[in-house]
Protein backbone atom coordinates (compact mmCIF):
# COMPACT_ATOMS: atom_id res chain seq x y z
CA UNK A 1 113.11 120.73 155.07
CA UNK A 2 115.27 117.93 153.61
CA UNK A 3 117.26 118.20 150.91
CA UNK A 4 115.51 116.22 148.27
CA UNK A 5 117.41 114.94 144.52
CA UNK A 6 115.12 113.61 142.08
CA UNK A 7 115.96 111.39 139.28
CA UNK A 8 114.72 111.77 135.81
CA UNK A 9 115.18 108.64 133.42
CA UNK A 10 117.39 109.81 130.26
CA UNK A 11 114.43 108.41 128.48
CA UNK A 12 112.04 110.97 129.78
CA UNK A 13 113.71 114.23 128.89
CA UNK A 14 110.26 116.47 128.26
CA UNK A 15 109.44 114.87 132.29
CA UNK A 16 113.15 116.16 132.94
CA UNK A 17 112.40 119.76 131.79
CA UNK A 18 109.07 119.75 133.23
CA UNK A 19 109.87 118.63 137.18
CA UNK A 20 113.37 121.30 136.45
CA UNK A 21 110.94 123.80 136.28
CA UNK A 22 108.34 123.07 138.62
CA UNK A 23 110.69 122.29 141.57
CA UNK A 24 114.08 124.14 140.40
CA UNK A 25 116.39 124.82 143.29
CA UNK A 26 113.18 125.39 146.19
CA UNK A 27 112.84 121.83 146.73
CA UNK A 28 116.52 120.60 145.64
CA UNK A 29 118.49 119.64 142.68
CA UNK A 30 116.78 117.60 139.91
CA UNK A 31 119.39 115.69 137.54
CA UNK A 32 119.26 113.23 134.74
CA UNK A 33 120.52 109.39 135.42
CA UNK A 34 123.83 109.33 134.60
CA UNK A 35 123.66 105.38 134.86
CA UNK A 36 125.48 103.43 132.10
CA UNK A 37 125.52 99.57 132.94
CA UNK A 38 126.45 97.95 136.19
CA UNK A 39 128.56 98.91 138.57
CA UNK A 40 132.18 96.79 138.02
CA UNK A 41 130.82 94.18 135.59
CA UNK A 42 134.07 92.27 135.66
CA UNK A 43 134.80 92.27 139.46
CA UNK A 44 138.77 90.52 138.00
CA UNK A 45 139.78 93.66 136.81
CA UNK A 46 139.31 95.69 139.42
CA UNK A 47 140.86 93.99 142.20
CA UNK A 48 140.76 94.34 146.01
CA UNK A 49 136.96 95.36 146.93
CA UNK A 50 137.72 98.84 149.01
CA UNK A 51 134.40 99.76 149.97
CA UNK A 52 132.46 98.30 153.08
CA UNK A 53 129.29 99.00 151.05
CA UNK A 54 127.54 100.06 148.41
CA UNK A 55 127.10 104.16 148.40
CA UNK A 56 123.85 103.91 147.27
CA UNK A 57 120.98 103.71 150.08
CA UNK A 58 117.84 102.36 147.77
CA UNK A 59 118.02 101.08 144.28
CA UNK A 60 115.91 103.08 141.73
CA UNK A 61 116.19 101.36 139.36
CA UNK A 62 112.32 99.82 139.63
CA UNK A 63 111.01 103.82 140.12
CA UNK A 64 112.94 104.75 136.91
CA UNK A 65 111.90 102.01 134.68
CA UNK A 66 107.97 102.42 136.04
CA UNK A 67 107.29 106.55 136.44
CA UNK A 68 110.17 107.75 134.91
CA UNK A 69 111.52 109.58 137.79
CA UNK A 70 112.97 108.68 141.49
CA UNK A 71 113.04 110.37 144.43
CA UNK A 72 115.66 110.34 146.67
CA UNK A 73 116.56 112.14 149.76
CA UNK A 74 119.76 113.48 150.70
């Protein structure tokens, strides 16, 4: 079975508790969105671009905003 990480909203955290305890460590690792704002906001500051691509695979973002969780596998 796939290792599977699934992302609570910070605005959800009774959801949070609730899939922590239903799925625990069995089914993978469930963690709170640690998200602040966008990703290097002033592109000036930070200089050179070092990465090919972006690290993440699929944006959440829509899943997060709509259920209040995300799940993503690893």
């Amino acid at each position: 079975m796939a290792h599977l990480l699934i992302i609570v909203s910070r605005a959800e955290p009774a959801q949070f508790k609730y899939l922590k305890h239903v799925f625990g460590r069995d089914t993978g690792e469930v963690i709170l969105d640690r998200r602040i704002g966008k990703r290097r906001e002033h592109p000036a500051r930070a200089g050179a671009e070092r990465r090919r691509r972006d690290r993440r695979q699929r944006d959440v973002t829509t899943d997060l905003q709509t259920l209040g969780w995300a799940l993503v596998r690893r």
